[in-house]
Protein backbone atom coordinates (compact mmCIF):
# COMPACT_ATOMS: atom_id res chain seq x y z
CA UNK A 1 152.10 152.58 -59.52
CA UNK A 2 151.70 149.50 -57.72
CA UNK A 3 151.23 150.17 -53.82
CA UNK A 4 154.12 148.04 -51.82
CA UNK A 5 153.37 145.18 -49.48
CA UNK A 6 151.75 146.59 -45.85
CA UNK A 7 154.39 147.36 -43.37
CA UNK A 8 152.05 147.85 -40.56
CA UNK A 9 148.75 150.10 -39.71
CA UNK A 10 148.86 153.72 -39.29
CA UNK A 11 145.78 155.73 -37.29
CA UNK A 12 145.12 158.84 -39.40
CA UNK A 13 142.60 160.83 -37.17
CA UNK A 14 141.61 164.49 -38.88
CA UNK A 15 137.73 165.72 -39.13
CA UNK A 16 138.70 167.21 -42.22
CA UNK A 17 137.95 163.98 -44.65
CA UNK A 18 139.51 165.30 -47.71
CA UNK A 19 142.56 165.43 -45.68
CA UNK A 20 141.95 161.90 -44.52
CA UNK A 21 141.79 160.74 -48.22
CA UNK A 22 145.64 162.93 -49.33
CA UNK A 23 147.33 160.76 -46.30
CA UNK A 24 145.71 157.77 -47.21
CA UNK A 25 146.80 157.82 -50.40
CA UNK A 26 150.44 158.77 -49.83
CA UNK A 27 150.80 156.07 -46.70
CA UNK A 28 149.02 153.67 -48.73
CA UNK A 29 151.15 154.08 -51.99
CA UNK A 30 154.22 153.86 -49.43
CA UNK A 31 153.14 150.39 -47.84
CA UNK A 32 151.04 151.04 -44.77
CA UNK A 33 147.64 149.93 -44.40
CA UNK A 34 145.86 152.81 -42.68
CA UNK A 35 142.75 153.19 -40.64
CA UNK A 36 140.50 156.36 -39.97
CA UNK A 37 139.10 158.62 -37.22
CA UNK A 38 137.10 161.65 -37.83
CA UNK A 39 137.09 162.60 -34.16
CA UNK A 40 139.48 162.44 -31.02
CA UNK A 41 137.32 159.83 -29.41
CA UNK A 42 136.93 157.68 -32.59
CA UNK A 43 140.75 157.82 -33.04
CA UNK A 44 141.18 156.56 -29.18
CA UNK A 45 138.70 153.70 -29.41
CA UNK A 46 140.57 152.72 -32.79
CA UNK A 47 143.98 152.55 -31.19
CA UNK A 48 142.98 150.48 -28.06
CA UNK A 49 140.81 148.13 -30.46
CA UNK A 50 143.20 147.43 -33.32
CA UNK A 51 146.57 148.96 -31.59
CA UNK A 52 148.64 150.58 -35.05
CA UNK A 53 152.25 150.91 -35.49
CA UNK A 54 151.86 154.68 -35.49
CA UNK A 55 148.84 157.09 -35.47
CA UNK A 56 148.97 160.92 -36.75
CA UNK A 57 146.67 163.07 -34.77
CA UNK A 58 145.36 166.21 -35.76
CA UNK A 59 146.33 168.98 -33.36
CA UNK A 60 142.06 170.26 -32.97
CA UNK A 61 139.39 167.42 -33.43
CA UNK A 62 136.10 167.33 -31.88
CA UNK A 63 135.52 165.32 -28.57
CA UNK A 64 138.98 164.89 -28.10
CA UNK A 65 142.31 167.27 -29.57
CA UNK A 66 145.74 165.38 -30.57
CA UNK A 67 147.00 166.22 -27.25
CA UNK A 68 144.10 165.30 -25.04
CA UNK A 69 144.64 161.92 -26.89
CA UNK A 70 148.18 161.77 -26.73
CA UNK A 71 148.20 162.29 -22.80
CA UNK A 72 146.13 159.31 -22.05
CA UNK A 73 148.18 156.96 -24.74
CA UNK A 74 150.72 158.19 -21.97
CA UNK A 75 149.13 157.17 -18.57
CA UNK A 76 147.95 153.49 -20.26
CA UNK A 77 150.66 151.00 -19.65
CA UNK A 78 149.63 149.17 -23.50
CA UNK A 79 150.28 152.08 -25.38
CA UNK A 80 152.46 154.61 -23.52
CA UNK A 81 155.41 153.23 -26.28
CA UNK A 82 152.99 153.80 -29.62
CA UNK A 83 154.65 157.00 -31.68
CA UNK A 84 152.67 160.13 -32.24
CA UNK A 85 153.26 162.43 -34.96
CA UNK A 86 150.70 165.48 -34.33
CA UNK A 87 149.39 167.70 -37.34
CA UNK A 88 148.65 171.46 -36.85
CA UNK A 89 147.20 173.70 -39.36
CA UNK A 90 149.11 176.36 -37.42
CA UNK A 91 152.84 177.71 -37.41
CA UNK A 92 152.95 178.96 -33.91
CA UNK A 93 155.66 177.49 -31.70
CA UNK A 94 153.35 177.12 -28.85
CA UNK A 95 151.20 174.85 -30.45
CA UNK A 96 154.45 172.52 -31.20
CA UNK A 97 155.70 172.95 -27.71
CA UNK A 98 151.89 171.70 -26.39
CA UNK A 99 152.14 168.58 -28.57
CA UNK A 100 155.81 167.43 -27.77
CA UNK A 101 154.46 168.14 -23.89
CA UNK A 102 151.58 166.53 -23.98
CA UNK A 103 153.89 163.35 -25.62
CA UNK A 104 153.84 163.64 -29.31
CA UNK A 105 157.15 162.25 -30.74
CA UNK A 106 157.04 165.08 -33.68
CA UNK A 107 155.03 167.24 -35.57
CA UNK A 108 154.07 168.55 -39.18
CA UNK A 109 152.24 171.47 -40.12
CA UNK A 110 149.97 171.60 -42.75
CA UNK A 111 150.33 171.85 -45.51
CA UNK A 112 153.39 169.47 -46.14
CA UNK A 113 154.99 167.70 -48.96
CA UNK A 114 154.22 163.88 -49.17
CA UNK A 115 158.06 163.17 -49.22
CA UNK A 116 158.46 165.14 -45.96
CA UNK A 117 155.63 163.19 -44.64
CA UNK A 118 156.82 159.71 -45.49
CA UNK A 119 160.23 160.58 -44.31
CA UNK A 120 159.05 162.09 -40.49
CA UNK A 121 156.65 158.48 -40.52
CA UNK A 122 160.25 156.35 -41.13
CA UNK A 123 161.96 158.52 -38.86
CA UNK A 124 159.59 158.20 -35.82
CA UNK A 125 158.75 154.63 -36.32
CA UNK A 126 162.88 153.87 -36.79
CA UNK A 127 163.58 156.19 -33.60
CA UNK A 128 161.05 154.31 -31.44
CA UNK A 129 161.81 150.66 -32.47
CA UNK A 130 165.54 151.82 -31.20
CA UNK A 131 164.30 153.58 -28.04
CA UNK A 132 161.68 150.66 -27.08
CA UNK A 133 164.53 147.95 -28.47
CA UNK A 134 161.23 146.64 -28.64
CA UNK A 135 160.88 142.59 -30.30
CA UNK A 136 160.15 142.93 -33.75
CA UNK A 137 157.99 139.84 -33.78
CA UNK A 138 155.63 140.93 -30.68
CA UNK A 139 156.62 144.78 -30.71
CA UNK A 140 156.88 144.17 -26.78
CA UNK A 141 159.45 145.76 -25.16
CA UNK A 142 162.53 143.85 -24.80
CA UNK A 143 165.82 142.82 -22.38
CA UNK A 144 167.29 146.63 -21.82
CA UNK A 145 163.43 148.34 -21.07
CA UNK A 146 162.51 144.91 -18.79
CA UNK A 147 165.73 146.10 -17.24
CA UNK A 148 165.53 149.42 -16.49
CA UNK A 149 161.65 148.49 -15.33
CA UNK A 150 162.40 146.31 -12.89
CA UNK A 151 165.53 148.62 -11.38
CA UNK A 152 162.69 151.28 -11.57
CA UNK A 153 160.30 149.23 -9.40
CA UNK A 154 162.98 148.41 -7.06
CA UNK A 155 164.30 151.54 -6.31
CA UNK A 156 160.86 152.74 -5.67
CA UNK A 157 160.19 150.06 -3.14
CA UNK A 158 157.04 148.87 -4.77
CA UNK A 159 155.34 145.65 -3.63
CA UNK A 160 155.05 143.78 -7.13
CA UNK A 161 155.01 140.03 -8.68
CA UNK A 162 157.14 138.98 -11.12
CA UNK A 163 155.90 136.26 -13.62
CA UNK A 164 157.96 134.43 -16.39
CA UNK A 165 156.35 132.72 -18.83
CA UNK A 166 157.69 130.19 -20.97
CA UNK A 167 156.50 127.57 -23.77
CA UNK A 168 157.42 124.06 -22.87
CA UNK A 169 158.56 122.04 -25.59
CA UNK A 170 158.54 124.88 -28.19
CA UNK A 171 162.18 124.38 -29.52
CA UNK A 172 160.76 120.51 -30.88
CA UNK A 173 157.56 122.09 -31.99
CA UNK A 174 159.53 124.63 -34.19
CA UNK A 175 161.66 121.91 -35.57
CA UNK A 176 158.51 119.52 -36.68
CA UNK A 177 156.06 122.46 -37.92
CA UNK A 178 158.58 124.98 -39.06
CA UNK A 179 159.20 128.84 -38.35
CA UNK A 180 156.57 130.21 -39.29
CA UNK A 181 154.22 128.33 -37.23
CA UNK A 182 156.70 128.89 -34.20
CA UNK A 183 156.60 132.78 -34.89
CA UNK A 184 152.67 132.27 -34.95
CA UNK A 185 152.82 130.57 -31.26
CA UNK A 186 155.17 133.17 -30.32
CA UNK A 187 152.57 136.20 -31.45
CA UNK A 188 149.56 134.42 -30.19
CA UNK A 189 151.13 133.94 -27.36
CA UNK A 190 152.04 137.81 -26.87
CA UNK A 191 148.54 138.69 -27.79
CA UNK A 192 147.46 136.10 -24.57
CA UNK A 193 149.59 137.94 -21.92
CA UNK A 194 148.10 141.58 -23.21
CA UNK A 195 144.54 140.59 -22.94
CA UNK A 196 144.99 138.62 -19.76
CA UNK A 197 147.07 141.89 -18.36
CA UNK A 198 144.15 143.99 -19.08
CA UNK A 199 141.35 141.89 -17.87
CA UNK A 200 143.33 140.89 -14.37
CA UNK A 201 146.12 143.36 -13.81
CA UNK A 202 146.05 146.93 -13.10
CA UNK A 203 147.31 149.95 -15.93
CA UNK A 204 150.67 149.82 -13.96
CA UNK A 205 151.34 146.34 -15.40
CA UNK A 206 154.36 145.61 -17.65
CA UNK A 207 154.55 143.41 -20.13
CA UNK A 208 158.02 142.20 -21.78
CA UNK A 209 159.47 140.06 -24.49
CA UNK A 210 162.69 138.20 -23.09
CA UNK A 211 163.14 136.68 -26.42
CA UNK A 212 162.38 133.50 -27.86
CA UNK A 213 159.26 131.65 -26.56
CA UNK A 214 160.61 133.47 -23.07
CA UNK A 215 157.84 136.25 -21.71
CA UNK A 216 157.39 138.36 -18.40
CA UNK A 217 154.67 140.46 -17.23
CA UNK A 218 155.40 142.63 -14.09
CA UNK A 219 151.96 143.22 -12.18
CA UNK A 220 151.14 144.80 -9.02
CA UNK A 221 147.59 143.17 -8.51
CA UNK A 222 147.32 139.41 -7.14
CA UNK A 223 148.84 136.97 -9.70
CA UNK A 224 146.45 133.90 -9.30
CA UNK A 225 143.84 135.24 -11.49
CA UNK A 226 146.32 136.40 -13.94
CA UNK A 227 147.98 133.27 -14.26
CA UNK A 228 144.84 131.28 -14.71
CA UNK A 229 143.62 133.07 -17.09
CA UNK A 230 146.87 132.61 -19.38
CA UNK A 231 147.21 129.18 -18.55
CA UNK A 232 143.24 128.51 -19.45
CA UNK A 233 143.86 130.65 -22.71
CA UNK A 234 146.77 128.81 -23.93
CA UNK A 235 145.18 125.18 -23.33
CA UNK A 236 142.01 126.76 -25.48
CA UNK A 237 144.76 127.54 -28.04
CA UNK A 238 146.57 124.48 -28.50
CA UNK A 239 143.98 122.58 -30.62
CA UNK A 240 144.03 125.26 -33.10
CA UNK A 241 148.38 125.25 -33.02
CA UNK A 242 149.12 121.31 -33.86
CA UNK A 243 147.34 119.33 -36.97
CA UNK A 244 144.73 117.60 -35.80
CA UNK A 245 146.52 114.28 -35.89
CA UNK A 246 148.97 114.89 -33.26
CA UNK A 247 145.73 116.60 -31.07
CA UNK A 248 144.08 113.12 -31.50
CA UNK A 249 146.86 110.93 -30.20
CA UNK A 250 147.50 113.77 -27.66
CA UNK A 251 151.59 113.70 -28.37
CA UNK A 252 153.88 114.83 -31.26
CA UNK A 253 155.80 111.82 -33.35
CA UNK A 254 158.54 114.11 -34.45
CA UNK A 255 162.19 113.02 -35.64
CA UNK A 256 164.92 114.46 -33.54
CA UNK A 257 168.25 116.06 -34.66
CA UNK A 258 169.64 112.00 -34.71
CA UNK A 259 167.12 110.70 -36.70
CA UNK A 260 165.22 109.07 -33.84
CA UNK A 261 161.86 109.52 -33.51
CA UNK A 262 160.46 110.67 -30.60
CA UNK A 263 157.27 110.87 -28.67
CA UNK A 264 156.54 114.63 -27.39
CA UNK A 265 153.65 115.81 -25.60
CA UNK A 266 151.54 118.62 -26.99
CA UNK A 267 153.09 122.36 -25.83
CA UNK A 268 152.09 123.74 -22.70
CA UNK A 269 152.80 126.96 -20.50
CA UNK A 270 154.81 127.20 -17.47
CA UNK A 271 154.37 130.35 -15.12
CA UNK A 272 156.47 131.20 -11.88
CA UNK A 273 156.43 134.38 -9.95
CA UNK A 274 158.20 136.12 -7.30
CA UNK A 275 157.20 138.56 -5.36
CA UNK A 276 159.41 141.59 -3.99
CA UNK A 277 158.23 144.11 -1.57
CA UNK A 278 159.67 146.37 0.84
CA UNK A 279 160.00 144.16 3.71
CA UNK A 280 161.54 141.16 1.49
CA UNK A 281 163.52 143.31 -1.55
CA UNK A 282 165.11 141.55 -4.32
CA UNK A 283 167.48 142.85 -7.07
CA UNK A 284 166.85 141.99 -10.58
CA UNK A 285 169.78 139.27 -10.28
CA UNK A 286 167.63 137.71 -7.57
CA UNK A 287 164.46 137.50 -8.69
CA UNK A 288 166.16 135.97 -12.08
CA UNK A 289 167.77 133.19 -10.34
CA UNK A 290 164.62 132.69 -8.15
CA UNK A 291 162.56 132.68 -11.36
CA UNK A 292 165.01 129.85 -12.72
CA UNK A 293 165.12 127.78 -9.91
CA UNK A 294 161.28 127.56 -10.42
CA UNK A 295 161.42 127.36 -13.50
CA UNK A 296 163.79 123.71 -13.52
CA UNK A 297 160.84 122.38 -10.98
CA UNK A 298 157.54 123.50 -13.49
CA UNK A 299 159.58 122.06 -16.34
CA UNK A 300 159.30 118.57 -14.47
CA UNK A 301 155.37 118.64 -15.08
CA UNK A 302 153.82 118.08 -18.70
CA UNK A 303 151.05 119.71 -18.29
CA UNK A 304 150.59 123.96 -17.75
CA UNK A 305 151.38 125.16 -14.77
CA UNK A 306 151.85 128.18 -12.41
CA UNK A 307 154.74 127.84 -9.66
CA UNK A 308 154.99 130.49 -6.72
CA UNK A 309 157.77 131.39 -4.62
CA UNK A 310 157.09 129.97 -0.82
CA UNK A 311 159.90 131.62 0.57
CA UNK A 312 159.62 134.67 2.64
C-alpha cells in the first residue's frame, strides 16, 4: 500500500520507541509526515522549531510529562491554538481529567486500534480548524478570533497597538506570476510577522490573518522595532519573489485586464498602527476605520512603509 500525499506534520513524543515506530507507521500510511520526541523536552523544542499540525503526547515522559508540555503550549501566544491528543497507558479517569485540564483536546489509552487512532487525529484536527476558523493557507487565526481578541483587549482596558499589514500591488503580482506564487508571498509573508512577533513583541502578542494579502498583529510592546523589522524582512525577500528580470529593471511589465501593458513597481509592505489605551479607548469599528484612513495615505508611497496614528 502506497502511503497518500502528506497532509501536514504530526509530533509523536513517547520514550517508548517501539511505540514511536506503530504510530509512525499508521500516520504515515494515512498521509502525515511525522516527527519524533523521546522526551518531554525534545517534544517542546520540536514544536517551537518546526511548529506541526498536531502533536500526540505521551501522558509520563522524562524531563517533561504530556501535561507539563501541554500547559506551556497554553501560556505561549504561537501555539496556545496547536491540538493535543494525550496518550496514557492508564484507564483511570483522573489521569484523563489531568490532561483535558492541563489543555489536551482528547485522549487515547493505550493500547488502541489504528482506526480509532486515525479517526480521534481527523476529529481533533477538523474540530480545531472550526474553532480557530483559522486561514487554511497560513493556519493563522482568522476574522471571528481577530474579533473576539480585540473586544477581549478592549474590555480589559489594555494599552495595546494595532498594526495592519498589507502587500501593495499584490492583486497585479498574482495576475502576472500566477496563484501559486501569490499563495507563496502570502505564506512567506505569515512566516515574516511570526518571527518578527517573537523577536520584538512580547508572548501576549496576536497575530491574525484578515484574508487575502491583508495581516494584523496585535502587540503590547513598542511597535517601531516591530515594524522595522517586517518592513527590512520583506525588502530582503523581494529579490527572491519576482524573476530576476523584472528585479533588474526594478518594475513589473505586466498586461492588465484590457490588454494594456503596464509598468508596476516591485511589491512592497505597508504598516499602520493605532494605539488604544485606557485614557484614549477605541472600539474595534474605530480602530478599523482609523487603520483605513492610514492605510489610503501609505498606499500613496511606492516604497514600504510604516504609518502611525498622530492623533491623541
Amino acid at each position: 500500500m502506497t502511503p497518500a500525499t502528506s497532509t501536514g506534520i504530526i509530533l509523536v513524543a513517547d520514550d517508548d520507541p517501539d511505540l514511536r515506530d506503530i504510530l509512525r507507521s499508521i500516520l504515515e500510511m494515512a498521509g502525515y509526515t511525522v516527527q519524533e520526541a523521546a522526551d518531554g523536552k525534545q517534544a517542546l523544542e520540536s514544536i517551537r522549531s518546526n511548529t506541526p499540525v498536531l502533536a500526540i503526547l505521551d501522558y509520563m515522559m522524562p524531563e517533561l510529562t504530556g501535561p507539563q508540555i501541554c500547559e506551556k503550549l497554553r501560556q505561549d501566544t504561537f501555539l496556545q491554538h496547536l491540538p493535543v491528543i494525550m496518550l496514557t497507558g492508564k484507564s483511570e479517569l483522573q489521569d484523563k481529567v489531568q490532561g483535558i485540564n492541563a489543555g489536551a483536546d482528547d485522549y487515547l489509552t493505550k493500547p488502541f486500534e489504528p482506526e480509532e487512532l486515525l479517526a480521534r487525529v481527523k476529529m481533533v484536527l477538523r474540530r480545531t480548524t472550526v474553532e480557530l476558523e483559522a486561514n487554511p493557507l497560513t493556519k493563522l487565526p482568522g476574522n471571528p478570533s481577530i474579533q473576539r481578541e480585540l473586544e477581549r483587549r478592549l474590555g480589559a482596558k489594555e494599552t495595546f497597538s494595532v498594526c495592519y499589514i498589507d502587500l501593495n500591488r499584490f492583486k497585479a503580482f498574482n495576475d502576472h506570476y500566477g496563484f501559486k506564487q501569490g499563495d507563496e508571498v502570502i505564506r512567506q509573508t505569515a512566516a515574516i510577522l511570526l518571527e518578527a512577533s517573537r523577536a520584538h513583541g512580547s508572548p501576549e502578542d496576536f497575530v491574525g490573518h484578515i484574508g487575502g494579502d491583508d495581516f494584523l498583529i496585535i502587540t503590547h510592546s513598542p511597535s517601531d522595532s516591530l515594524c522595522d523589522t517586517i518592513i527590512r524582512k520583506f525588502e530582503a525577500l523581494i529579490p527572491t519573489l519576482h524573476s530576476k528580470e523584472d528585479v533588474k529593471r526594478g518594475y513589473l511589465l505586466h498586461t492588465d485586464r484590457k490588454g494594456q501593458q503596464v509598468r508596476l513597481p516591485l511589491l512592497s509592505v505597508s504598516i499602520t498602527v493605532v494605539t488604544s489605551s485606557p485614557q484614549s479607548p477605541k472600539t474595534p469599528e474605530q480602530i478599523a476605520r482609523m487603520s483605513a484612513e492610514l492605510k489610503t495615505y501609505a498606499k500613496t508611497f511606492e516604497r514600504s512603509i510604516c504609518v502611525k496614528e498622530r492623533r491623541s
